[in-house]
Protein backbone atom coordinates (compact mmCIF):
# COMPACT_ATOMS: atom_id res chain seq x y z
CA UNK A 1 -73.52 166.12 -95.16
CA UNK A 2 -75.68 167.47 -92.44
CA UNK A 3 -79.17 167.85 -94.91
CA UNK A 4 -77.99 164.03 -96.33
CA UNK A 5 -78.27 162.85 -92.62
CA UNK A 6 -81.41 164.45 -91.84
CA UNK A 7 -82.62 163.35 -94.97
CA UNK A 8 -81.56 159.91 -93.89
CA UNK A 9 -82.95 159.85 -90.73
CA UNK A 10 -86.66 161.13 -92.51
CA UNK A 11 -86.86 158.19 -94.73
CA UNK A 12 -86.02 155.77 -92.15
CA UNK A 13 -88.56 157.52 -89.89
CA UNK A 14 -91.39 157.22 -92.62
CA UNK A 15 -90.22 153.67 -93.42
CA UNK A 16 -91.00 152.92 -90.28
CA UNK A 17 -94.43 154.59 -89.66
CA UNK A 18 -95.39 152.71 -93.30
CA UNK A 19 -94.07 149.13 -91.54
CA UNK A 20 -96.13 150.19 -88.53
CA UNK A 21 -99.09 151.32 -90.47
CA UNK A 22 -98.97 148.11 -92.87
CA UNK A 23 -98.60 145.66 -89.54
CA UNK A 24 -101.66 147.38 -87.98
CA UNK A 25 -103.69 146.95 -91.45
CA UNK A 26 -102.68 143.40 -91.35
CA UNK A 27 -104.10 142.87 -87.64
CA UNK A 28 -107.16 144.58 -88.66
CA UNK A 29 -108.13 142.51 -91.52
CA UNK A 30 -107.24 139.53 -89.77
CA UNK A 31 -104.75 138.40 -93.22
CA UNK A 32 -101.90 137.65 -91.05
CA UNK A 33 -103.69 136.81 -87.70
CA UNK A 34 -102.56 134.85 -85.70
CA UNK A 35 -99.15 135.20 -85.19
CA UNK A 36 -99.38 133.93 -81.98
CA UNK A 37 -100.68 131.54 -79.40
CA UNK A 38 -104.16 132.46 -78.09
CA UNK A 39 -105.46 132.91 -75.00
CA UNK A 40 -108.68 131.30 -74.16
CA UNK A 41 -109.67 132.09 -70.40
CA UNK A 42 -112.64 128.94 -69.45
CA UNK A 43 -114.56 130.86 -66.31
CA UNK A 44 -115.30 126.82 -64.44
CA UNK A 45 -112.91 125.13 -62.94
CA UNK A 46 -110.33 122.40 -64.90
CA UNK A 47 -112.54 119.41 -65.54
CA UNK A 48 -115.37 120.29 -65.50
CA UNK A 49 -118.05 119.79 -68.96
CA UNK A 50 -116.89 123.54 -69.93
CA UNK A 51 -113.57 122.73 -69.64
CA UNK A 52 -112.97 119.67 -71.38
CA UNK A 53 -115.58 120.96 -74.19
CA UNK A 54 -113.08 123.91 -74.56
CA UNK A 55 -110.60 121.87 -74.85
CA UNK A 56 -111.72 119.33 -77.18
CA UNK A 57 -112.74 122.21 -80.15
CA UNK A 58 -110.00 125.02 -79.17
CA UNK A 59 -106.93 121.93 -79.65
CA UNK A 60 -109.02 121.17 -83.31
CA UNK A 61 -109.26 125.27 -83.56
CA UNK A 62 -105.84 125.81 -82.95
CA UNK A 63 -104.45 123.26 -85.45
CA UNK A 64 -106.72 124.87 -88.35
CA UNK A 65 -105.18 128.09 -87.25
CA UNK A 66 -101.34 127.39 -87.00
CA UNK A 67 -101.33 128.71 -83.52
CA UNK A 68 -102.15 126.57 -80.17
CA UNK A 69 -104.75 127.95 -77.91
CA UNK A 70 -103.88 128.48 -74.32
CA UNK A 71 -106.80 127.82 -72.01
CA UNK A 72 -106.89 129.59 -68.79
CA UNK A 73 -108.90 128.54 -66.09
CA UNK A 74 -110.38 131.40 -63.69
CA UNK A 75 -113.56 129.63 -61.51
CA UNK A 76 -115.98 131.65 -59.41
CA UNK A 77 -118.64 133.81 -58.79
CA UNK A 78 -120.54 131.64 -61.55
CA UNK A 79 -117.89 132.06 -64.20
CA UNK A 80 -118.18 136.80 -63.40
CA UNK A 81 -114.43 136.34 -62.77
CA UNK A 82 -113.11 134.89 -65.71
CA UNK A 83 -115.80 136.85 -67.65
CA UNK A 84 -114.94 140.03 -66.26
CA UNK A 85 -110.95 139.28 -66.48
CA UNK A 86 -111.77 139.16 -70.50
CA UNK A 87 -113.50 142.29 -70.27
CA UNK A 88 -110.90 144.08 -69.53
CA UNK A 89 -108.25 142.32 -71.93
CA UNK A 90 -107.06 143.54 -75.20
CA UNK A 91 -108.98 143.90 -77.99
CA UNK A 92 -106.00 142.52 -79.68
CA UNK A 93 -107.60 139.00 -81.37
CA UNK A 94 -105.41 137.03 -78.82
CA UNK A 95 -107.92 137.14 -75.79
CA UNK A 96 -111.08 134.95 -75.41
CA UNK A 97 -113.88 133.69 -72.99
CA UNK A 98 -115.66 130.75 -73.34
CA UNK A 99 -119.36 131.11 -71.35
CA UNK A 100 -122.20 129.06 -70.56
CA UNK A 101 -125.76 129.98 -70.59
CA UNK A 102 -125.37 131.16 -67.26
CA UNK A 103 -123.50 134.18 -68.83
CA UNK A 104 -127.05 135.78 -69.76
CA UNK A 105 -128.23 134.28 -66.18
CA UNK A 106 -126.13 136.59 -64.89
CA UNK A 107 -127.12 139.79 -66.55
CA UNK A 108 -130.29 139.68 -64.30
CA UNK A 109 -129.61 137.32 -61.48
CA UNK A 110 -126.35 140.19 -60.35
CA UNK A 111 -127.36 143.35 -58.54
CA UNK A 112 -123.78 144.26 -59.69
CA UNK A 113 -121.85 142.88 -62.55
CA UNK A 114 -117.95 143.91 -62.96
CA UNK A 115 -119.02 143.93 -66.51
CA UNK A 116 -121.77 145.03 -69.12
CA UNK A 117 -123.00 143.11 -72.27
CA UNK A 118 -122.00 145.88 -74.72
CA UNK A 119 -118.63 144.98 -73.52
CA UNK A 120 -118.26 142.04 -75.41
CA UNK A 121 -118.38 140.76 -79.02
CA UNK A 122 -120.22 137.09 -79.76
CA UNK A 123 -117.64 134.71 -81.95
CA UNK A 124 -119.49 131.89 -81.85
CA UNK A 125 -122.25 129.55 -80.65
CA UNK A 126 -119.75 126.22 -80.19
CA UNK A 127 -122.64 123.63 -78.79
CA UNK A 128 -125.68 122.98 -77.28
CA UNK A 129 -126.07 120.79 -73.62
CA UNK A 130 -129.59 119.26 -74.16
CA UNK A 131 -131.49 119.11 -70.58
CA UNK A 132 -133.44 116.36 -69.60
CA UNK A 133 -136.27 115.83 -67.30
CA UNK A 134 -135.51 114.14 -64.40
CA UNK A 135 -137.45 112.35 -61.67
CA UNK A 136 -137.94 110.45 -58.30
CA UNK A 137 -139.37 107.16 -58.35
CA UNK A 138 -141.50 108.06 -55.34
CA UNK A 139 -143.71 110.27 -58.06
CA UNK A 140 -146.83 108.37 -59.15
CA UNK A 141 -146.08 109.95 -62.71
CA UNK A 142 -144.60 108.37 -66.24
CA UNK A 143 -144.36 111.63 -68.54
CA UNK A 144 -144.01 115.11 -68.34
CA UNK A 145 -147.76 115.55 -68.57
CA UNK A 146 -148.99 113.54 -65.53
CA UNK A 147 -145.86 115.37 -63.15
CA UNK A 148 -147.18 118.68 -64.38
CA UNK A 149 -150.71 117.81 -63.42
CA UNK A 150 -149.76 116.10 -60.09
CA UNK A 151 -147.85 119.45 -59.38
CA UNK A 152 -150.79 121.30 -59.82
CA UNK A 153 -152.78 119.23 -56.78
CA UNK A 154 -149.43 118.59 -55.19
CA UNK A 155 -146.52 120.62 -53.82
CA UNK A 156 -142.97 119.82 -55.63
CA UNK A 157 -139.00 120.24 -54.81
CA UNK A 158 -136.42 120.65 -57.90
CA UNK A 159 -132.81 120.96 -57.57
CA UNK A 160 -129.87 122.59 -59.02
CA UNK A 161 -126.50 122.92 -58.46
CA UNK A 162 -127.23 126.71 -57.14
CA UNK A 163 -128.99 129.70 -57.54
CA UNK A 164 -128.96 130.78 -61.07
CA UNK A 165 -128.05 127.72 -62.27
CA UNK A 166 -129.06 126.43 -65.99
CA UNK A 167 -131.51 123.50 -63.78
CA UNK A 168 -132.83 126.39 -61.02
CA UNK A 169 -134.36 128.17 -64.58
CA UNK A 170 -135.40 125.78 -66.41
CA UNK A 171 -137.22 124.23 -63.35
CA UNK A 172 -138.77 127.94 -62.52
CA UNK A 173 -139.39 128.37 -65.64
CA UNK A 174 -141.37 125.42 -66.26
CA UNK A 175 -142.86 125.45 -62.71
CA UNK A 176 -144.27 129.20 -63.68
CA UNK A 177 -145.45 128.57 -67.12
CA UNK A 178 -147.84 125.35 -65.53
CA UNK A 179 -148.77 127.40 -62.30
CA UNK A 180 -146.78 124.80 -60.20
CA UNK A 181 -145.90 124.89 -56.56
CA UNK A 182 -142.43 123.96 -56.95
CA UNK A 183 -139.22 124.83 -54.46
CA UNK A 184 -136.14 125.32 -55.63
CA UNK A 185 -133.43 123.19 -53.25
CA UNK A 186 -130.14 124.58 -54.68
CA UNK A 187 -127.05 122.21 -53.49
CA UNK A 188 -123.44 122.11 -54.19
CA UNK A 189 -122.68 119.48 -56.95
CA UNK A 190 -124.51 116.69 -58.95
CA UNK A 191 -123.37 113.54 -56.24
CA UNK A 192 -125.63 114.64 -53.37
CA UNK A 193 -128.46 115.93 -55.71
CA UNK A 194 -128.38 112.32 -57.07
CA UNK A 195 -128.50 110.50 -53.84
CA UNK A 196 -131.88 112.88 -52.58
CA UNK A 197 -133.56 112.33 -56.29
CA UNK A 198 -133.13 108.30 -55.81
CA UNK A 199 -134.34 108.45 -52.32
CA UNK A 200 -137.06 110.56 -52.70
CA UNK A 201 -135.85 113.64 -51.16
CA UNK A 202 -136.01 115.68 -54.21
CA UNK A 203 -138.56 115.27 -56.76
CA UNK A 204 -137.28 116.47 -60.21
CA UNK A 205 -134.18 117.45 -61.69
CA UNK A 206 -133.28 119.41 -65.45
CA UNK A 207 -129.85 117.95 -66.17
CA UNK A 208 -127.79 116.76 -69.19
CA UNK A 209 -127.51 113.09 -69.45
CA UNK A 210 -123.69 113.26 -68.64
CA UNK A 211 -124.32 112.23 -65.03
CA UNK A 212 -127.70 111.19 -64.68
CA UNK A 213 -128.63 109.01 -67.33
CA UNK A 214 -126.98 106.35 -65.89
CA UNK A 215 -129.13 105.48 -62.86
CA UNK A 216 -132.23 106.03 -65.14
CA UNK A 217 -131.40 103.67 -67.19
CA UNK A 218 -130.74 101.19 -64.36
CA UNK A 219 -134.03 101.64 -63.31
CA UNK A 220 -133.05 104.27 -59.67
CA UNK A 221 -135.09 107.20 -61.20
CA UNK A 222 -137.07 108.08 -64.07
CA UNK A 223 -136.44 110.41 -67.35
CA UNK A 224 -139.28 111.80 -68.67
CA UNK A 225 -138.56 114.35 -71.32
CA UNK A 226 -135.55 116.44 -72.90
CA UNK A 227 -135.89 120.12 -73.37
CA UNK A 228 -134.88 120.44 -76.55
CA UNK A 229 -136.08 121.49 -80.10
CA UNK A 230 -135.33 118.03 -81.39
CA UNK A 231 -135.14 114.38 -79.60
CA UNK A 232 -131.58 114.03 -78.77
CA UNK A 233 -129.64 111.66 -80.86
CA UNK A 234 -127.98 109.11 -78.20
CA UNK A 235 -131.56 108.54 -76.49
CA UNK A 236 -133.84 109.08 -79.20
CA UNK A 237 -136.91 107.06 -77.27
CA UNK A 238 -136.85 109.48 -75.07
CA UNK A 239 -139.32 112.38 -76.37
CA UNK A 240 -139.36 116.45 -76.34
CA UNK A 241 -140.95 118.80 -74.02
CA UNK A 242 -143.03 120.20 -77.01
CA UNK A 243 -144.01 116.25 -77.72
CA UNK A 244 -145.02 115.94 -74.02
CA UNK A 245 -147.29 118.73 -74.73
CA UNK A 246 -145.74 122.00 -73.52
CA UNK A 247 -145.25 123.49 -77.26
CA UNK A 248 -142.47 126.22 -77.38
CA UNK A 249 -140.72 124.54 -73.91
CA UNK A 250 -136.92 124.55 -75.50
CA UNK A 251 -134.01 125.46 -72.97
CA UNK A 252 -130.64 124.10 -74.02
CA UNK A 253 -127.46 125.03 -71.88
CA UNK A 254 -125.05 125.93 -74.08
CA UNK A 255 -121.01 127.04 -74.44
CA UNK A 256 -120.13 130.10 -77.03
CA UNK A 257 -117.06 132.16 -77.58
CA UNK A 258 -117.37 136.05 -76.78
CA UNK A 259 -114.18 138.70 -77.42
CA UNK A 260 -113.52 142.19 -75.98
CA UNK A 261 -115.43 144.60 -77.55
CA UNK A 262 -113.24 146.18 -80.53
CA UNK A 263 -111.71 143.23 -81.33
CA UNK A 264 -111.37 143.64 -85.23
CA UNK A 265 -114.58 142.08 -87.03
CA UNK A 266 -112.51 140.05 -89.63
CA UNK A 267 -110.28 138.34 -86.65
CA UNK A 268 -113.74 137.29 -84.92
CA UNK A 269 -114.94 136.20 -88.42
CA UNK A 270 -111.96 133.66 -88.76
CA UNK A 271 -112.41 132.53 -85.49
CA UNK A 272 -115.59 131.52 -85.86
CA UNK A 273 -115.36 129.72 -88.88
CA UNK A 274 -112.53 128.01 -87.60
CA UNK A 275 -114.98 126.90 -84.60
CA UNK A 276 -117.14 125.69 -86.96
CA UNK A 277 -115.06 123.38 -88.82
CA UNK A 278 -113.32 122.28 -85.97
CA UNK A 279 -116.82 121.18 -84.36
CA UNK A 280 -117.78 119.35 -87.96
CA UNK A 281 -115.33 117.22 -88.02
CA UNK A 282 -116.45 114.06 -87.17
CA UNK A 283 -113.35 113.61 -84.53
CA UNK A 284 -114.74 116.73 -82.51
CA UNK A 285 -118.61 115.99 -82.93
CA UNK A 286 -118.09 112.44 -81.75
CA UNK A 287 -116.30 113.81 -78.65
CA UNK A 288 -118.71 116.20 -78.25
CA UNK A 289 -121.68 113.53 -78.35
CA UNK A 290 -119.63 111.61 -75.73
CA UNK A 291 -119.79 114.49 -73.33
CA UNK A 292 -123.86 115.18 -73.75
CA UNK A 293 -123.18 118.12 -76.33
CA UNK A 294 -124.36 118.70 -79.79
CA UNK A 295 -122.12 120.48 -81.87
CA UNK A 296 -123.42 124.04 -83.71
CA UNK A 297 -120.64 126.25 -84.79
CA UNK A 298 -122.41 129.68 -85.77
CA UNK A 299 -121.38 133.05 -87.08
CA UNK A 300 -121.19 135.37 -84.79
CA UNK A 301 -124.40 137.21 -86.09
CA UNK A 302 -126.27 133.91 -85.03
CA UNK A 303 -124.61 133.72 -81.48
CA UNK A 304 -125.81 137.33 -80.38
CA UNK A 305 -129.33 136.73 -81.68
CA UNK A 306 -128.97 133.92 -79.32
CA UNK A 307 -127.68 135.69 -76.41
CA UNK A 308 -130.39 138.28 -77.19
CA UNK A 309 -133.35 136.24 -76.67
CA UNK A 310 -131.82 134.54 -74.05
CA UNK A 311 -131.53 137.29 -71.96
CA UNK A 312 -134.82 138.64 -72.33
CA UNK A 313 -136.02 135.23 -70.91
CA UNK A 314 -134.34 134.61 -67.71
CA UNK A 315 -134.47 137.70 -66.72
CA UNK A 316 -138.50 137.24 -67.42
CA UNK A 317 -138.18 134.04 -65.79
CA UNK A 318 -135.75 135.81 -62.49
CA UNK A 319 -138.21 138.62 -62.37
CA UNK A 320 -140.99 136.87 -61.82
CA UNK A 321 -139.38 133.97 -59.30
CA UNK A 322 -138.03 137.39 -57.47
CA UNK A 323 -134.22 135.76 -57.01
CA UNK A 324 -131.50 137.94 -57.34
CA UNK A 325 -127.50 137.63 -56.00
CA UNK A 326 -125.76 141.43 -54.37
């Protein structure tokens, strides 16, 4: 009776290492995944362009994958909060950060960083923010060409919404590669950067169209150029850096997906494809257009190339304009 107990309580013992052993498969290859809701953290406040992008794919993303996202908003410290609260999550394919450009900003621009690339995984590369040239009327210029050679005679202000910011390194950026003498105004928000551009205060803004786009087209300040690789679809008079004549001058913003590092590969896999349906379908890309985004959806292969050469080029471009944050 005794050796039929124990004998008993050994099967049930390896039944339930096997159960255990067959769940933890499962997770790995991603088969039964999710099971759950998932977590998205979104490191800008609720509202904002990151959010609502978020948002907009991870409610299409969620459908595809039988389990709603939760988004979690965490602001500050240009999105090293919310980045570094991921960092130390589970690797358990229920914990997510959605990042900006700014996220390889930030790998140079920081003295100290609560976190380190290698401890993340790319998912995906969700969409591009296309950034446009902005200017004051008070310039004497019509394209990209004549305010580069004015700003070689003539000193120049551009603004951003703060140090590091996608506009503060595209503007050094271009200021450095055309031997400019341009200061960078950093201020807090788009409305009084908008008010100083249309009254001459500030002389030239990189911005998505979102905001600005508006009062050029009313005639309050001009748009020279977009910084992209092609002309972007919803303004397509408008041309290309490289068309302006500064060939290789592409800087998108952009929003991608990154996961703890050790997250199982075939759970980031999914994910990723599941981005890049969601942002296909016509419902999301049309939103997405709305916003001032073009949709990509990548693998995740694609997305750290991205992030790679990325951040070997602001930190080229923070090196030389000597800016850094403790």
């Amino acid at each position: 009776m005794v050796f039929t107990t124990r004998r008993t309580a050994l099967a049930a013992a390896l039944a339930i290492t096997a159960l255990a052993a067959t769940g933890h498969t499962m997770a790995q290859d991603g088969s039964n995944w999710p099971t759950k809701p998932i977590k998205l953290t979104v490191p800008y406040t609720p509202g904002g362009s990151t959010d609502i992008v978020s948002r907009t794919v991870f409610e299409a993303v969620g459908k595809r994958l039988g389990q709603p996202v939760v988004i979690e908003n965490k602001p500050g410290a240009n999105s090293t909060i919310g980045v570094s609260q991921t960092a130390r999550s589970p690797a358990d394919g229920y914990h997510f950060v959605s990042v900006l450009a700014a996220y390889t900003v930030n790998m140079s621009l920081y003295k100290k960083l609560p976190y380190k690339a290698s401890d993340f995984v790319a998912v995906s590369h969700v969409a591009d923010l296309p950034m446009f040239l902005f200017t004051s009327n008070k310039l004497p210029v019509s394209n990209a060409r004549e305010l580069a050679e004015y700003g070689k005679q003539n000193p120049l202000n551009y603004a951003s919404s703060g140090t590091g910011a996608s506009a503060h390194m595209i503007g050094a950026r271009w200021a450095q590669e055309n031997g400019l003498n341009a200061q960078h105004v950093p201020y807090n928000g788009s409305a009084p950067i908008l008010s100083d551009l249309m009254s001459g205060q500030v002389d030239m803004l990189f911005d998505p169209a979102l905001v600005p786009m508006p009062h050029a087209k009313t005639g309050k300040i001009k748009v020279l150029a977009v910084a992209s690789k092609q002309r972007w679809p919803g303004e397509p008079d408008i041309p290309t850096m490289e068309e302006s004549g500064f060939p290789g001058f592409v800087m998108n913003s952009w929003v991608g997906v990154l996961a703890p590092q050790g997250t199982p590969q075939p759970i980031v896999d999914k994910l990723s494809q599941a981005i890049a349906e969601a942002v296909a379908s016509p419902e999301v890309k049309s939103k997405l257009t709305q916003l001032g985004f073009a949709a990509v959806g990548s693998s995740p292969a694609e997305f750290q190339q991205l992030i790679d050469q990325d951040t070997a080029m602001y930190r080229g471009v923070i090196e030389k304009a000597q800016v850094s944050i403790d």
